[in-house]
Protein backbone atom coordinates (compact mmCIF):
# COMPACT_ATOMS: atom_id res chain seq x y z
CA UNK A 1 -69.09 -133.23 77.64
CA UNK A 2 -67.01 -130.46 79.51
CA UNK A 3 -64.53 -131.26 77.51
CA UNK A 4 -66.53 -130.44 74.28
CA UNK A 5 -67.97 -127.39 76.10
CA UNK A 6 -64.23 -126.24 76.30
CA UNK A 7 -63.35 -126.42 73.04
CA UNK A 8 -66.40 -124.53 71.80
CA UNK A 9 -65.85 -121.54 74.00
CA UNK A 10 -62.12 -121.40 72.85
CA UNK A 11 -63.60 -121.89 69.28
CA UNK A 12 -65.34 -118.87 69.35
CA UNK A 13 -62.81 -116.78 71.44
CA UNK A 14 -60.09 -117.58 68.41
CA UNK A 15 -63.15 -116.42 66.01
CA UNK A 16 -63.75 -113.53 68.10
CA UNK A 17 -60.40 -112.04 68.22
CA UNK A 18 -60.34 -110.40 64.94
CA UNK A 19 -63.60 -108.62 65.60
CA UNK A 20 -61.62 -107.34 68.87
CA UNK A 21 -58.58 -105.94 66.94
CA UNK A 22 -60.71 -104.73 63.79
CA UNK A 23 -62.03 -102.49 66.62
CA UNK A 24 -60.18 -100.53 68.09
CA UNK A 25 -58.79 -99.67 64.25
CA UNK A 26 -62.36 -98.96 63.56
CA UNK A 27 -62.43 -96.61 66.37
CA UNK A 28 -59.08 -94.82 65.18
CA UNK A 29 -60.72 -94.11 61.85
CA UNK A 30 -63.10 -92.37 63.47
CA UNK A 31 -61.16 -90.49 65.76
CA UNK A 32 -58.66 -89.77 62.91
CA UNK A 33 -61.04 -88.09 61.01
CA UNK A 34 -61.34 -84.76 63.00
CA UNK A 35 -57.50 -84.92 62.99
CA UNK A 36 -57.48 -84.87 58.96
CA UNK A 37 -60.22 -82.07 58.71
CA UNK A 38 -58.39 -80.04 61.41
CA UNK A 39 -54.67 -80.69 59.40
CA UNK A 40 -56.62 -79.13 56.69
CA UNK A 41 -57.72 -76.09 58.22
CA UNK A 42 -54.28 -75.25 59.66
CA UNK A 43 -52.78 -75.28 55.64
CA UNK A 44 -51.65 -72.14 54.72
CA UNK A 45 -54.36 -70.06 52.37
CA UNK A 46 -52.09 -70.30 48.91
CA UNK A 47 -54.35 -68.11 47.41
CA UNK A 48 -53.76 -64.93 49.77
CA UNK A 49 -51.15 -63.20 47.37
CA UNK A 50 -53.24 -63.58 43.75
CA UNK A 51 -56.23 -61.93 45.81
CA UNK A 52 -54.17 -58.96 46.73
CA UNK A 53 -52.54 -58.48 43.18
CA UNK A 54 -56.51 -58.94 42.14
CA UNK A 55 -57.66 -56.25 44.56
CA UNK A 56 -54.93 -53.77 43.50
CA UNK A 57 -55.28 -54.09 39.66
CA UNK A 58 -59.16 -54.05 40.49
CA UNK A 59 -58.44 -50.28 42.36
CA UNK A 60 -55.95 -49.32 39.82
CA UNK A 61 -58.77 -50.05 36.79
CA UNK A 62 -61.32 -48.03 38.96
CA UNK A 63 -58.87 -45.23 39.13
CA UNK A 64 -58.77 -45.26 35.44
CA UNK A 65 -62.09 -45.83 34.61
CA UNK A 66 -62.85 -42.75 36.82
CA UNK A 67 -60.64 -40.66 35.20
CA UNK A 68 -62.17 -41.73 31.15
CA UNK A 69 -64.48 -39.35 29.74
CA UNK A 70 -68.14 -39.85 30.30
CA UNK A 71 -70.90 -39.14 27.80
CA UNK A 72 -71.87 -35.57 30.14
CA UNK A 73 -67.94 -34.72 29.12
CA UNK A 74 -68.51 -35.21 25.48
CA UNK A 75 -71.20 -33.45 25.68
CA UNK A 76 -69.87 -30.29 27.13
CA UNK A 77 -67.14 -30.71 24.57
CA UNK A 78 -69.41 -30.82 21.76
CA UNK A 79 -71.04 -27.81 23.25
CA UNK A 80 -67.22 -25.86 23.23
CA UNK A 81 -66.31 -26.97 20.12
CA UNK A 82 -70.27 -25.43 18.17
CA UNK A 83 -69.19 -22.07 20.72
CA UNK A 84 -65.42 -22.07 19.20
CA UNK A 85 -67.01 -22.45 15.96
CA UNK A 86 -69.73 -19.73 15.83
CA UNK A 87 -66.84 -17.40 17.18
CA UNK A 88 -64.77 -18.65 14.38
CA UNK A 89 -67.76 -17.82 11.84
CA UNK A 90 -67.92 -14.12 13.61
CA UNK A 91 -64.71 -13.46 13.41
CA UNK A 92 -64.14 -14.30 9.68
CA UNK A 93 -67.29 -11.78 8.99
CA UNK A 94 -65.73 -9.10 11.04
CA UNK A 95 -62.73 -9.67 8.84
CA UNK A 96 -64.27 -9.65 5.57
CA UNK A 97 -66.54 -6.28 6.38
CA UNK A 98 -62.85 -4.74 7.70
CA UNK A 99 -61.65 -6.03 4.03
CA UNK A 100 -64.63 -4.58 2.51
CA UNK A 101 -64.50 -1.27 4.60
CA UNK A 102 -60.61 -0.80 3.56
CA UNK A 103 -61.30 -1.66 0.33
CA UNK A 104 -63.48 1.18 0.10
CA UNK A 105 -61.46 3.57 1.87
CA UNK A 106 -58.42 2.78 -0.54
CA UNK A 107 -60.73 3.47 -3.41
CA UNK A 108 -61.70 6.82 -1.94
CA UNK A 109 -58.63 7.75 -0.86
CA UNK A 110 -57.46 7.01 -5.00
CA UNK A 111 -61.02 8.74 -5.99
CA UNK A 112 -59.10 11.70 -4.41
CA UNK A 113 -55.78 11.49 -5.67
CA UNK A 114 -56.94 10.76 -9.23
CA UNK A 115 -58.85 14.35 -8.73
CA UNK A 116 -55.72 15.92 -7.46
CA UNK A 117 -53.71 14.59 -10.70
CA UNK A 118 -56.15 14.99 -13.18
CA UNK A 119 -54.71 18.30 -14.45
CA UNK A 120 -51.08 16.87 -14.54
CA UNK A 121 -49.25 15.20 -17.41
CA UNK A 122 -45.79 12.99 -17.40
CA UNK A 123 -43.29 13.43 -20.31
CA UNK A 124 -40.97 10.92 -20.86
CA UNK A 125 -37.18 11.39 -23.20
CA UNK A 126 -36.64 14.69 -23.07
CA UNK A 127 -33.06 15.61 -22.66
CA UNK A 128 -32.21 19.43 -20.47
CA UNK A 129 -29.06 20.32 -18.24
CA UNK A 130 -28.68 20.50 -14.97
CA UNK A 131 -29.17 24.14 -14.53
CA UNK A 132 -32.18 24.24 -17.35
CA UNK A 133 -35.22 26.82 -16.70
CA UNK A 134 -37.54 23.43 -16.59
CA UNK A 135 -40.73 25.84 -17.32
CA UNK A 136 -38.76 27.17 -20.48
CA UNK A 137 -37.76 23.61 -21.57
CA UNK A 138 -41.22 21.80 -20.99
CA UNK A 139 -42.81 25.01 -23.13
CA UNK A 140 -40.64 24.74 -25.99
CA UNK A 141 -41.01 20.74 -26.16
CA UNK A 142 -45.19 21.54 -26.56
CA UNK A 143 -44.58 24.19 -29.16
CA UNK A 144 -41.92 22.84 -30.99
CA UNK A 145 -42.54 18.85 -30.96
CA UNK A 146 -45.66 18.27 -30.39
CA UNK A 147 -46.60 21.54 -32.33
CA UNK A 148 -49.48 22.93 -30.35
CA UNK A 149 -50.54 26.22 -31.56
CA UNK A 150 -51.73 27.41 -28.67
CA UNK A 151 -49.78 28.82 -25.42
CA UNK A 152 -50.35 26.62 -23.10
CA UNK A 153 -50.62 28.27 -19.21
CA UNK A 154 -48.36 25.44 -16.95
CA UNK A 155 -48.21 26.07 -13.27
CA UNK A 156 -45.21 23.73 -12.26
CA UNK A 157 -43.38 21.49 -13.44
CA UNK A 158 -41.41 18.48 -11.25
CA UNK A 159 -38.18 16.48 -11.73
CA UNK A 160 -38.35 12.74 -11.38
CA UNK A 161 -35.21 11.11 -11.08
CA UNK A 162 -32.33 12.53 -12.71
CA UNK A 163 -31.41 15.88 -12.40
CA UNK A 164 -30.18 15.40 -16.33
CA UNK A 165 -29.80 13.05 -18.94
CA UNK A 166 -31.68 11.12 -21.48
CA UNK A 167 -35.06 9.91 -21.13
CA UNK A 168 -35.68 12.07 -17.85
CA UNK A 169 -39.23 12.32 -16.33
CA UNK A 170 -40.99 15.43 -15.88
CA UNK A 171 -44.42 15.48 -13.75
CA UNK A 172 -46.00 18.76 -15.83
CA UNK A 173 -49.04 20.24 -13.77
CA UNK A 174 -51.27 22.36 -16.17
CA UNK A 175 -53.68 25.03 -15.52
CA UNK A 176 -56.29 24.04 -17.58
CA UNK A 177 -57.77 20.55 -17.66
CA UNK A 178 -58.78 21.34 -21.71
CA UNK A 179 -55.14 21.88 -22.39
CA UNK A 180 -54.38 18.43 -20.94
CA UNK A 181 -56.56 16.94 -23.55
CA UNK A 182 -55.46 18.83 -26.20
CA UNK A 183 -51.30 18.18 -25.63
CA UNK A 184 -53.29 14.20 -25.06
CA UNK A 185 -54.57 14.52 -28.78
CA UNK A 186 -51.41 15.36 -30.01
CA UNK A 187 -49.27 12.58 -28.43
CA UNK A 188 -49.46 10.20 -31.93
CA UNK A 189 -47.23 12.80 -33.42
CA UNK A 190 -44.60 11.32 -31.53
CA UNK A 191 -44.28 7.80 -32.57
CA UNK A 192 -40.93 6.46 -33.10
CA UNK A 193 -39.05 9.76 -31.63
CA UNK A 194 -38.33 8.60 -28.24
CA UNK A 195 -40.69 11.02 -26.38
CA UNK A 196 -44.25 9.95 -24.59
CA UNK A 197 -46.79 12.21 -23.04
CA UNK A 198 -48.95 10.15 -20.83
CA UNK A 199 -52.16 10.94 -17.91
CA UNK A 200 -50.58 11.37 -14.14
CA UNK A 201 -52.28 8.70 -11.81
CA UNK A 202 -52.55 6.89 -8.93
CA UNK A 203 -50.13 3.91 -8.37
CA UNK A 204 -52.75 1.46 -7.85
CA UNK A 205 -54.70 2.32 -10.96
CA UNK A 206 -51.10 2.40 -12.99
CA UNK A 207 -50.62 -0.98 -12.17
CA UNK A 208 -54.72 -2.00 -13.33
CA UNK A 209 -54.04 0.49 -16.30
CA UNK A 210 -50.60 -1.67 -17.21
CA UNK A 211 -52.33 -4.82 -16.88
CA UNK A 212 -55.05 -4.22 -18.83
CA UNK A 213 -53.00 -2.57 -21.46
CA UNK A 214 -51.16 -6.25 -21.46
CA UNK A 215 -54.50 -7.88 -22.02
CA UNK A 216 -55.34 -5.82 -24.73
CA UNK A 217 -51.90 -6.60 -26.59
CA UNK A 218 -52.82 -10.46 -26.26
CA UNK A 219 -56.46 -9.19 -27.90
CA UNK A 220 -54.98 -7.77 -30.45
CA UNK A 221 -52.27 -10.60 -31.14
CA UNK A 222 -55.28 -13.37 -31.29
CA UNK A 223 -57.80 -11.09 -33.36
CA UNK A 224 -56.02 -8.21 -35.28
CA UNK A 225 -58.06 -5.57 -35.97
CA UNK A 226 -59.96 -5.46 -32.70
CA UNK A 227 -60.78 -2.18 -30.94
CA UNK A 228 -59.93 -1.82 -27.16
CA UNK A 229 -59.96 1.68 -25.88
CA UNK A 230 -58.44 2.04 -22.18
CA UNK A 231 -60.65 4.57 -20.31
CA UNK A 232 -58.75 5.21 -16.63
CA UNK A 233 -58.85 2.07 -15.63
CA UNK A 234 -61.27 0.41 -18.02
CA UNK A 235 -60.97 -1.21 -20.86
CA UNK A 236 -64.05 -1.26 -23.39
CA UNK A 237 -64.08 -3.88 -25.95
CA UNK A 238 -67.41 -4.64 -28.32
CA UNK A 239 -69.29 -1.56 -25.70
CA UNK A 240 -68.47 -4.15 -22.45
CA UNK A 241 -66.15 -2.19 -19.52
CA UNK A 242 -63.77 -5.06 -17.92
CA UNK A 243 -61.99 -4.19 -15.12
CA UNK A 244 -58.72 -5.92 -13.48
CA UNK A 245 -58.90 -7.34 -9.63
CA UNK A 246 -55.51 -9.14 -8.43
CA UNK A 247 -57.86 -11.62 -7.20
CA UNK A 248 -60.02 -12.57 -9.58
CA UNK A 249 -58.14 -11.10 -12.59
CA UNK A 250 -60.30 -9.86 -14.99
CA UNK A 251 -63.82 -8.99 -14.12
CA UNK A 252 -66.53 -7.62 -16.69
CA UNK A 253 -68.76 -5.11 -16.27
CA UNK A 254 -69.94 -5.31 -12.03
CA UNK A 255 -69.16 -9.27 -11.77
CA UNK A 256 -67.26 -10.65 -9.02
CA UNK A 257 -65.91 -13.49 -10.61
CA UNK A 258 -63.14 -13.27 -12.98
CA UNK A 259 -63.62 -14.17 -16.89
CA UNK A 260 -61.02 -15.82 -19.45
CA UNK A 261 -62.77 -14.76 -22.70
CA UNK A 262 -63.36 -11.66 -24.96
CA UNK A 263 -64.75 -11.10 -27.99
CA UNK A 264 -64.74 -14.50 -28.34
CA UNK A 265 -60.65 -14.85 -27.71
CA UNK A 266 -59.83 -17.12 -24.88
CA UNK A 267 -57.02 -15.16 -22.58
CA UNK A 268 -57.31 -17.45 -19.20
CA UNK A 269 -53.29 -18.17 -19.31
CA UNK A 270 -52.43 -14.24 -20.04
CA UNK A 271 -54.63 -13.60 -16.93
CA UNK A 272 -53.68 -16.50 -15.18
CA UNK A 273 -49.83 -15.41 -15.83
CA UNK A 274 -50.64 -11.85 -14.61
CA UNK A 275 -52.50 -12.73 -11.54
CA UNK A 276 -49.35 -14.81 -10.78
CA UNK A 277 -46.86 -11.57 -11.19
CA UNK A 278 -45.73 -9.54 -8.16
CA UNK A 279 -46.27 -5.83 -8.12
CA UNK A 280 -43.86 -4.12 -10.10
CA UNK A 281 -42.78 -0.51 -10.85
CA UNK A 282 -41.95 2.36 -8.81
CA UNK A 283 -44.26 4.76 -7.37
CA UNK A 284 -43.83 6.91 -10.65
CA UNK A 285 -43.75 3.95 -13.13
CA UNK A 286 -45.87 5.01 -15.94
CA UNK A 287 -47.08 3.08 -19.07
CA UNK A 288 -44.19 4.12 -21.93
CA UNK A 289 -46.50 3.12 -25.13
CA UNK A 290 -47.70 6.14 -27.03
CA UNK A 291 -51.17 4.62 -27.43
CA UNK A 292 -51.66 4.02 -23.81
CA UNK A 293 -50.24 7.79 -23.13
CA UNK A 294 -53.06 8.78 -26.13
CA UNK A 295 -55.52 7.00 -23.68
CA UNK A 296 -56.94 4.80 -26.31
């Protein structure tokens, strides 16, 4: 019996032994576990560095940001740019009434000078010395080539050019305005000799006068037979005055645009061509065709 009782007891000390070990190995578990969740703590934060670079790019793009434009600055630009353009609008008027306002004062200014002229005549071709009387030769030329009767009373007489030679210019300023007319009249009789008598103006209305004179000729060329008489610086063809304005070119009656046909000829390339030409002749250029100098 005691002897069975033995052998039970060390039965179940042999089957308890295992419980015994598994333990204390339980109990390290559990004490290992604040170890692992304190190892963890103590790792280093890998993630330190990318926050910084984050956080500095972040204040870099709010630096930026801050410095865009915001809708209140596009505003205030819009608000510049309608000022910058009214001013702009302003100004050009102020220019074109300046324009306008010298315009005018160039046309009185030749109003005036045409007035001072309109007494004088240029004669072109006549050949004198040096040392000629010019009085004595412009006197004889009247009587004896363009065979006016009449004496004609000449208060000077001016040298352009020259002093001598052939084809010299003579500014001839008359007394009389009839007599002008009258030596005018009598300027056909001196086709094909070499001499012209022709009206003293302005440069500026030369310059219309020679265009206009060039217009006619292409008239004439496309319909023969038409009648153009120059009048200062008109020309009247079919009872219509055209005019000539270096910037629109030809202009009838008091239009502001330019035209390219009359009488039914189309001349948009002649005035096209002479819109296109510089300014030519000198201050004392003066149309050479007889007809012109007739002032028809």
């Amino acid at each position: 019996m005691q002897q069975n009782i033995d052998q039970f007891l060390e039965k179940r000390a042999n089957q308890g032994s295992p419980a015994r070990n598994n333990t204390p190995s339980s109990s390290k578990r559990t004490r290992s576990s604040p170890d692992l969740s304190a190892g963890r703590e103590k790792k280093p934060n890998i993630m330190g560095p990318d926050q910084k670079l984050l956080d500095a790019m972040s204040k870099m793009m709010d630096e930026k940001m801050a410095k865009l434009a915001t809708k209140t600055d596009f505003e205030s630009l819009k608000g510049e740019i309608k000022g910058l353009r009214d001013e702009n609008k302003l100004l050009r008027e102020e220019i074109n009434a300046m324009r306008r306002a010298a315009r005018q004062t160039e046309r009185r200014v030749e109003i005036l000078e045409t007035q001072l002229r309109k007494n004088n005549l240029v004669l072109r071709g006549i050949n004198y010395q040096p040392n000629a009387d010019l009085l004595q030769v412009v006197k004889h030329f009247f009587a004896n080539v363009l065979l006016v009767g009449k004496e004609i009373l000449i208060e000077s007489v001016r040298r352009i050019g020259p002093r001598s030679g052939a084809g010299g210019m003579l500014i001839v300023s008359l007394a009389m305005y009839q007599d002008k007319w009258l030596l005018i009249k009598a300027a056909p009789r001196l086709n094909g000799t070499g001499y012209s008598v022709s009206q003293d103006f302005p440069f500026s209305v030369r310059q219309r006068r020679s265009k206009l004179l060039r217009v006619r000729a292409e008239l004439r060329k496309q319909k023969p037979g038409l009648v153009g008489l120059l009048r200062l610086d008109k020309l009247i063809v079919d009872n219509v005055a055209y005019d000539w304005d270096d910037e629109v070119g030809l202009r009838a009656g008091d239009l502001s645009r330019g035209v390219g046909e009359v009488a039914g000829v189309n001349i948009s390339a002649v005035v096209a061509a002479l819109q296109s030409e510089a300014p030519r002749g000198s201050h004392h250029g003066m149309e050479q065709s007889n007809a012109a100098a007739a002032g028809i």
